[in-house]
Protein backbone atom coordinates (compact mmCIF):
# COMPACT_ATOMS: atom_id res chain seq x y z
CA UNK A 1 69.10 83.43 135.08
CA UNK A 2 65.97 80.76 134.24
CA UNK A 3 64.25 83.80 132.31
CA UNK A 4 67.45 84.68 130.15
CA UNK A 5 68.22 81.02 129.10
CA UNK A 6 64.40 80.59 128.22
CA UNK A 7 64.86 84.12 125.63
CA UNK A 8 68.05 86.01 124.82
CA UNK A 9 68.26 89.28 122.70
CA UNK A 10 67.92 87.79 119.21
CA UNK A 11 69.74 89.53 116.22
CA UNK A 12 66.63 91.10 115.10
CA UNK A 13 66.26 93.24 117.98
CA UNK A 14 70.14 93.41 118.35
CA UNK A 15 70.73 95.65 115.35
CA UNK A 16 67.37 97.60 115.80
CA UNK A 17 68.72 98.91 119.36
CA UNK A 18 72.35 99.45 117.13
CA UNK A 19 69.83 101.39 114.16
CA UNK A 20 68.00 103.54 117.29
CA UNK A 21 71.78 104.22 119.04
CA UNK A 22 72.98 105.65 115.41
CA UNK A 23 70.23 107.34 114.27
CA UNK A 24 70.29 109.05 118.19
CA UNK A 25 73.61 110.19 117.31
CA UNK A 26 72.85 111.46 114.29
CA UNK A 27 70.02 113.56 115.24
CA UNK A 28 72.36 115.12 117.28
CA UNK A 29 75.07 115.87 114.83
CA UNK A 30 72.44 117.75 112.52
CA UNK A 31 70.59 119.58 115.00
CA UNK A 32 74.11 121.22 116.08
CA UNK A 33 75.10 121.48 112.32
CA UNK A 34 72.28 122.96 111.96
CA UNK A 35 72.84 125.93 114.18
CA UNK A 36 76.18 126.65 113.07
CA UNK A 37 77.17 125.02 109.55
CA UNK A 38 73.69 125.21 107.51
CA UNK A 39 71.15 126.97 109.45
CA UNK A 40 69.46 128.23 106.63
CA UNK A 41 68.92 124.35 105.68
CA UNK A 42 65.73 123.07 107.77
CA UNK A 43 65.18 119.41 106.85
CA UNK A 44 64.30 117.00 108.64
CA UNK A 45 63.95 116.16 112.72
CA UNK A 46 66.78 119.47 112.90
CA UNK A 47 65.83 120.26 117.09
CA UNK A 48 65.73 116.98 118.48
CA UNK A 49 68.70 116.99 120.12
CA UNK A 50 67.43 116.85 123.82
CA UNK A 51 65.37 114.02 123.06
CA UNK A 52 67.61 111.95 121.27
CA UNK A 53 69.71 112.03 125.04
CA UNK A 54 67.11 110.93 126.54
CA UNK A 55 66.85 108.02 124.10
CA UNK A 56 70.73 107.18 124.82
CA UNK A 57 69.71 106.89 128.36
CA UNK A 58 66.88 104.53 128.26
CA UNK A 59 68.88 102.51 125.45
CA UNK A 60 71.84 102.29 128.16
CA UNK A 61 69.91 101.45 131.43
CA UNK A 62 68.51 98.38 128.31
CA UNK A 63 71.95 97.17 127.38
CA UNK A 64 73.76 97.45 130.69
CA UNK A 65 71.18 96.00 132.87
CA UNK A 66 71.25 93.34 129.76
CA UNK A 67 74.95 92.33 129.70
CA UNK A 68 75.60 92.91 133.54
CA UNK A 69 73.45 89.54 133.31
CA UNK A 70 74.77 88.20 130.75
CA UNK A 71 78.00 88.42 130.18
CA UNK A 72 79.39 91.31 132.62
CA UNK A 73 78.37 89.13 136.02
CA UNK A 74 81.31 89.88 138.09
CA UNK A 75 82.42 93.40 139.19
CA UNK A 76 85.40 93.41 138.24
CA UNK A 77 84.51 92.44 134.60
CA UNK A 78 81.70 94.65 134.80
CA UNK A 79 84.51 98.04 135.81
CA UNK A 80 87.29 96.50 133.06
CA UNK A 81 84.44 96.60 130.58
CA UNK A 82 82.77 100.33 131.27
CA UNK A 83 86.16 102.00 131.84
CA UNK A 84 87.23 100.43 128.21
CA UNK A 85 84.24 101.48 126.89
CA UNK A 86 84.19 105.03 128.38
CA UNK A 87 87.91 106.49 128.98
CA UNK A 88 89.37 106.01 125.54
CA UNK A 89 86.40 107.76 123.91
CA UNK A 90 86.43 110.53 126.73
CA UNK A 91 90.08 111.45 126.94
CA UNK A 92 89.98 111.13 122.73
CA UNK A 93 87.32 113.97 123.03
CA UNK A 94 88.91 115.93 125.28
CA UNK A 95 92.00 115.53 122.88
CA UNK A 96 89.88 116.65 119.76
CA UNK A 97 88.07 119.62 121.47
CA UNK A 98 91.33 121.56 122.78
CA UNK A 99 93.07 121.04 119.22
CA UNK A 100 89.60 122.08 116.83
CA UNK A 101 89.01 124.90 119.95
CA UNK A 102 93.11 126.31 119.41
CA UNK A 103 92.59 125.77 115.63
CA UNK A 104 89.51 127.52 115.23
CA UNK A 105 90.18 130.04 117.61
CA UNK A 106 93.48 130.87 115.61
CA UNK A 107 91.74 131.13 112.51
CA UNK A 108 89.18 133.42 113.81
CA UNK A 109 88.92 134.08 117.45
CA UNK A 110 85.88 136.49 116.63
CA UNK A 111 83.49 133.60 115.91
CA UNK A 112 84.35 131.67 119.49
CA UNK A 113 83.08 135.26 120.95
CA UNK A 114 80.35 135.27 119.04
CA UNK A 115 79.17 131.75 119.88
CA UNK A 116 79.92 132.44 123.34
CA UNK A 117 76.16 131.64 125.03
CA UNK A 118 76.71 127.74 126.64
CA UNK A 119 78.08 126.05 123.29
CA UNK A 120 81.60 127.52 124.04
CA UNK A 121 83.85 128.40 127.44
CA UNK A 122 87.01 128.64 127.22
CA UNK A 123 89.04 125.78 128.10
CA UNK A 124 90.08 125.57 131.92
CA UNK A 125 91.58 122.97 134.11
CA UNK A 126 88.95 122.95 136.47
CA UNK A 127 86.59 121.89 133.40
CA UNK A 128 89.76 118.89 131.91
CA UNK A 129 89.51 117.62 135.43
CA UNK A 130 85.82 117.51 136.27
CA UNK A 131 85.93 116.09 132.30
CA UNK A 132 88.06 113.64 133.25
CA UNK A 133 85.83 112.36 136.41
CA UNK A 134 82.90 113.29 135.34
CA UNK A 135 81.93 114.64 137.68
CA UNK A 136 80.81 117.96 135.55
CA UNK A 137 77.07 117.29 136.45
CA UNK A 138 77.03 116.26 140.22
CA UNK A 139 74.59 118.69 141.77
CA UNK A 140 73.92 121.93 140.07
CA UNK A 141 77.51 121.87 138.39
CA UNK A 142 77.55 122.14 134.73
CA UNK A 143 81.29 122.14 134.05
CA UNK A 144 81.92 122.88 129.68
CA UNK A 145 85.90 122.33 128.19
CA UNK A 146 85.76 124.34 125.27
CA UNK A 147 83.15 123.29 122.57
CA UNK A 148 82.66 120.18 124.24
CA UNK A 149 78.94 121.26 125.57
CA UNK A 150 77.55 117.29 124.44
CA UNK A 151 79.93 116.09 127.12
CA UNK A 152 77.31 116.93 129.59
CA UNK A 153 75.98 113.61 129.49
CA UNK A 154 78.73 111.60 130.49
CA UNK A 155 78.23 112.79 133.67
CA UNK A 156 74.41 111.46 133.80
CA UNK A 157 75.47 108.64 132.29
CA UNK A 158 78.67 107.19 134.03
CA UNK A 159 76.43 107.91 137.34
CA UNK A 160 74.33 106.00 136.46
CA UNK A 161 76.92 103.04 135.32
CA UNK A 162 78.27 103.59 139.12
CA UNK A 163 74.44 103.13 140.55
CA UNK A 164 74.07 99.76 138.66
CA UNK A 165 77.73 98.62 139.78
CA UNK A 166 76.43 99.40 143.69
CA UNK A 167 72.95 97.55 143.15
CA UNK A 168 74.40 94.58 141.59
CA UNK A 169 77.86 93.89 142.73
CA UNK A 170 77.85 95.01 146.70
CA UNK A 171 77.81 93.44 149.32
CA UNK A 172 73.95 92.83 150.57
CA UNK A 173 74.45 94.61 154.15
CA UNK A 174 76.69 98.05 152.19
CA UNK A 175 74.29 98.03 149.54
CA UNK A 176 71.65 100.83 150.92
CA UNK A 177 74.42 102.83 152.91
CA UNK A 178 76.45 103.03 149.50
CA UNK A 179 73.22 103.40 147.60
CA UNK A 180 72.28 106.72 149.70
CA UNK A 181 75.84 107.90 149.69
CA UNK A 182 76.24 107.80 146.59
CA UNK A 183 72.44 109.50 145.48
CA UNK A 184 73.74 112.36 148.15
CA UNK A 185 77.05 112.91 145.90
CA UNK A 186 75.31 112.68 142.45
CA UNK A 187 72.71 115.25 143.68
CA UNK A 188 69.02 116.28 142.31
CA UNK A 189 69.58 116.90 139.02
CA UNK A 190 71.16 113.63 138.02
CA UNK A 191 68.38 111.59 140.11
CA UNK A 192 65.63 113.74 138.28
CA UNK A 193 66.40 111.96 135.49
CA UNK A 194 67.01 108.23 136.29
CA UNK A 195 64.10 107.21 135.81
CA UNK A 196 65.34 107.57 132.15
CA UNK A 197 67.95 104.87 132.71
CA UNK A 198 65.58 102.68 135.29
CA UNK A 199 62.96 102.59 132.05
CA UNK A 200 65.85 100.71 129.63
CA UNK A 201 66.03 98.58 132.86
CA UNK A 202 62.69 97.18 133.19
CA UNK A 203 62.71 97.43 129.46
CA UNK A 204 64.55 94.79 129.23
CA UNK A 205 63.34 92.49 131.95
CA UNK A 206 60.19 92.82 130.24
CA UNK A 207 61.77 91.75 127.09
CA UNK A 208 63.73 89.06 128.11
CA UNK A 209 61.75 87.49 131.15
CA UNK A 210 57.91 87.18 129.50
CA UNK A 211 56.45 86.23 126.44
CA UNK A 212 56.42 88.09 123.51
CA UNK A 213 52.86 90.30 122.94
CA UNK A 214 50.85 89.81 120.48
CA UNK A 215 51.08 91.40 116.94
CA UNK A 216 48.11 93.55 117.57
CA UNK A 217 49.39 94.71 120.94
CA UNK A 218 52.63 94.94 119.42
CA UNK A 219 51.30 97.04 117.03
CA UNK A 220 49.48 99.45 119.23
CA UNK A 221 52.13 99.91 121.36
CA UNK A 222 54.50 101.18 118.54
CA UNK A 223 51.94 103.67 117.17
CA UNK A 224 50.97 104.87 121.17
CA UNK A 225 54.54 105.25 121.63
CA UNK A 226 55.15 107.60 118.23
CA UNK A 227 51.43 109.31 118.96
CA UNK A 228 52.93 110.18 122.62
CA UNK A 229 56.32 111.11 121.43
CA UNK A 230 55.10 113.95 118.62
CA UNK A 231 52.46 115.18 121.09
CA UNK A 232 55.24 116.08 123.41
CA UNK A 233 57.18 117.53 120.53
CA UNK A 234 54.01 119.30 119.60
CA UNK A 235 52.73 120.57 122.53
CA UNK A 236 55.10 120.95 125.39
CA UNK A 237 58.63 121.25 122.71
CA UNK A 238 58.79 124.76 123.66
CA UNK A 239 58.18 124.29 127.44
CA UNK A 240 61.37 122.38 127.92
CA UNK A 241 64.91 123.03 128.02
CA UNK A 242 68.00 120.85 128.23
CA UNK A 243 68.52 118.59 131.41
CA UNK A 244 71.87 120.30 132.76
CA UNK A 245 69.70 123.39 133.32
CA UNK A 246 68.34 124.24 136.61
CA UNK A 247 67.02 127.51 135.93
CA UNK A 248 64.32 127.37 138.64
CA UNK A 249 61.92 124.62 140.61
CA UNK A 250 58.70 125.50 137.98
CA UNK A 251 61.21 124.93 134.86
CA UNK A 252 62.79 121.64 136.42
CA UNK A 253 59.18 120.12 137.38
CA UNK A 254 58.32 120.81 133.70
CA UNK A 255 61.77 119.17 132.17
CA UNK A 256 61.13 116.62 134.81
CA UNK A 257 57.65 115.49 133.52
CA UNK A 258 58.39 115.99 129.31
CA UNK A 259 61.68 114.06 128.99
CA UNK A 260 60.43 111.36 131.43
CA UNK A 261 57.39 111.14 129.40
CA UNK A 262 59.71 110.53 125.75
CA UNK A 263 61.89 107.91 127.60
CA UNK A 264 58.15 106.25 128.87
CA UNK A 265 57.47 106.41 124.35
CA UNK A 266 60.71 105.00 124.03
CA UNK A 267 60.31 102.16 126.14
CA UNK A 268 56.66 101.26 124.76
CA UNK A 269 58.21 101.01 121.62
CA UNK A 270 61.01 98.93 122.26
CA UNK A 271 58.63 96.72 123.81
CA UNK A 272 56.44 96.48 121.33
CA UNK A 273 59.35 96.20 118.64
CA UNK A 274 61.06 93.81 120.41
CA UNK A 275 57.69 91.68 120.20
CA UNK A 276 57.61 92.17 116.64
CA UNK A 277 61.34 91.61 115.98
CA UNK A 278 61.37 88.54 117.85
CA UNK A 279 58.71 86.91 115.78
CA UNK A 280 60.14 88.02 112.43
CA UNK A 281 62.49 86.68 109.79
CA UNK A 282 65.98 87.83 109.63
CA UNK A 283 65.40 91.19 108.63
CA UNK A 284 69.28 92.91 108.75
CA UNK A 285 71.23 89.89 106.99
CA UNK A 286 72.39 92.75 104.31
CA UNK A 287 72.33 95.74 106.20
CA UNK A 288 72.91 93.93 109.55
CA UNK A 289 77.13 94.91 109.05
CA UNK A 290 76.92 98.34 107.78
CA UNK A 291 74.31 99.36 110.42
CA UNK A 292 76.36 97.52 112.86
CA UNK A 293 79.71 99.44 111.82
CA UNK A 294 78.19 102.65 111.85
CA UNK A 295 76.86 102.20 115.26
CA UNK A 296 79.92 101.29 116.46
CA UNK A 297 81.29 105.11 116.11
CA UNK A 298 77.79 106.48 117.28
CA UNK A 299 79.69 107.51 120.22
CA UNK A 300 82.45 108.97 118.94
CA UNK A 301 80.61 111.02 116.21
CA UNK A 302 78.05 112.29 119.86
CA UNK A 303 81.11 113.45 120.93
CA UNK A 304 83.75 115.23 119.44
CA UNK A 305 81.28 116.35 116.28
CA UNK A 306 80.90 119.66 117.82
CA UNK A 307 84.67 120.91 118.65
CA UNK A 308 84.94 120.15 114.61
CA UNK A 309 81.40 122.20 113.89
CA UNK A 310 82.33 125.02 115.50
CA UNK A 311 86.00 124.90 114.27
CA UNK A 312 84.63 124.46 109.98
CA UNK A 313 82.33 127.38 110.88
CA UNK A 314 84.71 129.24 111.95
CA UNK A 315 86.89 129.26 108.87
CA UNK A 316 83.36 130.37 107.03
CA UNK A 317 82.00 132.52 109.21
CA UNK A 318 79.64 134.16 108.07
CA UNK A 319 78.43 130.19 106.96
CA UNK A 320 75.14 131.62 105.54
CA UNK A 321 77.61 133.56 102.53
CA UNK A 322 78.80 129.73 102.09
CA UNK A 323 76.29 127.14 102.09
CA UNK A 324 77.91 124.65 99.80
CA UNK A 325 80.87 125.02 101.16
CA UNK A 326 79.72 124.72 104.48
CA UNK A 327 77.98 121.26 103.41
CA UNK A 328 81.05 119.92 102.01
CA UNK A 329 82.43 120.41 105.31
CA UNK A 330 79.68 118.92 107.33
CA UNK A 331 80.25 116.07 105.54
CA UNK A 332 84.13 116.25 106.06
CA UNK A 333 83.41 116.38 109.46
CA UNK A 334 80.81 113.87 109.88
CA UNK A 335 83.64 110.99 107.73
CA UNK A 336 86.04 112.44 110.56
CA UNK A 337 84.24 111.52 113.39
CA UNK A 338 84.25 107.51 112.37
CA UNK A 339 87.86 107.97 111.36
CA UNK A 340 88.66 109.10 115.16
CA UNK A 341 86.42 106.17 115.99
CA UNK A 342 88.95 103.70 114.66
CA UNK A 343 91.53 105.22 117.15
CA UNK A 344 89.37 104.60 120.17
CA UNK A 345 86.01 103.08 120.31
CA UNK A 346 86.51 100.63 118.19
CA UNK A 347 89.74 99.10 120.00
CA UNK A 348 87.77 98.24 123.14
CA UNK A 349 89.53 94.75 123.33
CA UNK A 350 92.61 96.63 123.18
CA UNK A 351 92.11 98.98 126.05
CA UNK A 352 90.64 96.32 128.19
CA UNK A 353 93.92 94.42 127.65
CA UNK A 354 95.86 97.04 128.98
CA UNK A 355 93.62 98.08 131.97
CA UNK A 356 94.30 94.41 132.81
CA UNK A 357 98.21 94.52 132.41
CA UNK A 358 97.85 98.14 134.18
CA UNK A 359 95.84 96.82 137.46
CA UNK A 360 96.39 93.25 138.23
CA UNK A 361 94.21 92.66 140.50
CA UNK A 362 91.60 93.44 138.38
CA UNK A 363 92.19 90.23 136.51
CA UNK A 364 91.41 88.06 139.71
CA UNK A 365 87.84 86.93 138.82
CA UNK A 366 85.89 84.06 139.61
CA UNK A 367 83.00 84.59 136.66
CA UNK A 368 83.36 81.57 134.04
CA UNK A 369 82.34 82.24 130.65
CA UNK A 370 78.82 81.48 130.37
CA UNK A 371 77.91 79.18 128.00
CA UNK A 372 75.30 81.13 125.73
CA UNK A 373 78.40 83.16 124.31
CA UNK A 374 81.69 81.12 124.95
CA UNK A 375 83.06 80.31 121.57
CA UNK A 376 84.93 77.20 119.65
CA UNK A 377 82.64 74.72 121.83
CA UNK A 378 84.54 75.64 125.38
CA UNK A 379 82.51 74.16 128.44
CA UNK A 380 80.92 77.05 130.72
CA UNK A 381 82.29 75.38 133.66
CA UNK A 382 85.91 75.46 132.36
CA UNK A 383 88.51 77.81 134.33
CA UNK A 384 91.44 79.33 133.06
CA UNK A 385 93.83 81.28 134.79
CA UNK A 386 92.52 84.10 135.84
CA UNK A 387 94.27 87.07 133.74
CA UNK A 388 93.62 84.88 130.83
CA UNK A 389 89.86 83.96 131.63
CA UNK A 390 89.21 87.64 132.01
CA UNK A 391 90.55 88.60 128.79
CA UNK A 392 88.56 85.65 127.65
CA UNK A 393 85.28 86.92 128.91
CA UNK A 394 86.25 90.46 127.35
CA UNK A 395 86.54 88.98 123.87
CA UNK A 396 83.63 87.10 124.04
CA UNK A 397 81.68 89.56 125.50
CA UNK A 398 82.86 91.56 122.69
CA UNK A 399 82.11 89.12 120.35
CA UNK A 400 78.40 89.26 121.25
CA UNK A 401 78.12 93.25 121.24
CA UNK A 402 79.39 93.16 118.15
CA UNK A 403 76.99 90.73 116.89
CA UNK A 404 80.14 88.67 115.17
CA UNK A 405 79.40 85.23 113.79
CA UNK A 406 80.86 82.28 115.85
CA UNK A 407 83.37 80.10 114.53
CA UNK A 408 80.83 76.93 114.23
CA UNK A 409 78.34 79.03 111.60
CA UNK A 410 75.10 77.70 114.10
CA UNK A 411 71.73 78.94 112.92
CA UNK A 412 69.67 76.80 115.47
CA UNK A 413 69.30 79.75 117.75
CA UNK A 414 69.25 83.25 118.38
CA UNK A 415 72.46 84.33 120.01
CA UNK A 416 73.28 87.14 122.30
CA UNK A 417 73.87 90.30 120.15
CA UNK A 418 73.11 93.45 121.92
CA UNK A 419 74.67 96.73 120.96
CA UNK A 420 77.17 98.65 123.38
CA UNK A 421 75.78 101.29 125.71
């Protein structure tokens, strides 16, 4: 813990990982709204969907590996904090997909048909539960509820939450039995592409336990990182497909080597920005709380966007007879995604309370609030009782995702603000 008291993620780089998470998100969003509101609209980066997952997974194997040492250093904190994070947001999309799928499908059952190719099946309880588990990618499963096709990776992603809980938080002598058991569970396709989330790992142990690099090295690695990223997209775009597919062993070794390749650009240039960041003025004091509150329903808008695509287009179909139209709506559904955002993600404090009150024992904990984000002066070494501390620990914790101001108005130092994974 030397290494993170000697440098902590400053604000800088805080909102710049919050500005990368959004504008992931967002990518997203208009590459499907693309296909089925506007597609006779082609602006912008409109078909880089695939890589912007791969960017959420090396900016999550970043942030997690960053607050499970930081602020998340107890298990049971650590499983409070990623099911508050995750289930609201999940079971909220689940919600939204099986009303927009019954809407739309009322309105004009032709269009769900039409769309029929991987974007739509229809909804099943085999698909709610898997859903539900996530459990809809272990192996070569690749389990769709509806519309909800960018579900798929949840079921990378809370994986890879459960690897991290295993390597961190089990006991020494169960760690490489539980380690192996659960790699055999996950399956091939889900390790294929950890070394996605590993990247954000040693990311941020490169971040946080050296110096910074020089500007010039900075520099270079930003631009090698972009020159390596649209070389991919150049070159091997149209060699690829999307991770969920295993199609054959040829296909996979080629998925395998181009989205491992954009998470290794990623990473450069986080490094490199990180470098930069760390060196600079305050760059976000204005923008810092929009960019900030937009990020914060990043997830939301990854999720259920699509169920509401699909179920606007289908009230225009044909959409290319109604373009503006069909923009008004994009942008209807694009302010409806951070409205459902309110209702979930952005109540994490809420739902951690009432995991808490829901599973006692989850509030035994021995983890005192370290001292680099406890609030209103409290010692580190203080204990409270332990439902109490916990919640503690959960608010502060969420104090310094959110990149909130503490109560004492301190500018000495950089504090820990790191966005949610």
């Amino acid at each position: 813990m030397g290494a993170i008291e000697g440098r902590k993620i400053d604000s800088n780089l805080s909102i710049y990982l919050d500005l990368l998470r959004l504008g992931a998100a967002v990518v997203v969003f208009l590459s499907h709204a693309h296909v089925f509101l506007l597609p006779s609209i082609k602006i912008g980066p409109l078909g880089w969907g695939r890589e912007a997952v791969a960017v959420f997974f090396v900016l999550s194997g970043f942030v997690i590996s960053y607050v499970g040492r930081v602020s998340e250093r107890e298990w049971r904190i650590y499983l409070v904090a990623r099911l508050a994070r995750i289930m609201p947001v999940a079971l909220l999309a689940i919600a939204v997909i099986f009303a927009a799928d019954s809407i739309g499908m009322r309105a004009n059952a032709f269009y769900y048909d039409f769309i029929n190719t991987g974007f739509f099946t229809p909804v099943s309880v085999e698909a709610a539960l898997a859903y539900i588990t996530f459990t809809n990618q272990l192996w070569f499963a690749h389990a769709v509820f509806g519309s909800g096709e960018p579900y798929w990776s949840l079921g990378f992603e809370v994986q890879y939450y459960l690897f991290f809980g295993l390597f961190a938080f089990s006991p020494r002598r169960a760690k490489i039995p539980l380690l192996c058991l659960w790699a055999a569970v996950a399956g091939p396709k889900i390790l294929m592409y950890m070394p996605l989330w590993l990247m954000g790992w040693l990311t941020m142990k490169c971040v946080i336990e050296r110096p910074p690099f020089e500007r010039r090295i900075s520099i270079a690695m930003i631009i090698a990182s972009l020159v390596l990223f649209f070389s991919l997209k150049l070159f091997f775009d149209r060699a690829a497909t999307n991770m969920y597919e295993t199609w054959s062993a040829s296909q996979e070794a080629i998925n395998f080597v181009y989205f491992n390749l954009i998470g290794v650009a990623v990473a450069l240039h986080l490094i490199g920005a990180a470098s930069l960041l760390y060196r600079a003025r305050p760059l976000f004091e204005k923008t810092g709380p929009a960019i900030r509150w937009m990020a914060g329903g990043s997830f939301t808008l990854y999720l259920v966007h699509q169920p509401l695509i699909l179920m606007f287009a289908s009230f225009l179909h044909p959409v290319e007879e109604h373009v503006p139209m069909a923009a008004a709506l994009l942008v209807a559904c694009f302010t409806l995604c951070f409205l459902l955002a309110e209702v979930a993600e952005r109540r994490k404090k809420l739902f951690a309370k009432l995991i808490v009150s829901l599973l006692p024992a989850l509030s035994r904990t021995d983890q005192k609030v370290p001292a680099n984000i406890a609030a209103d002066g409290a010692p580190s070494d203080d204990t409270a009782p332990a439902t109490a501390q916990l919640i503690r620990v959960l608010e502060e914790m969420q104090n310094a995702l959110d990149g909130e101001k503490k109560a004492d108005g301190s500018h000495e130092a950089p504090r820990d603000r790191v966005s949610r994974a």
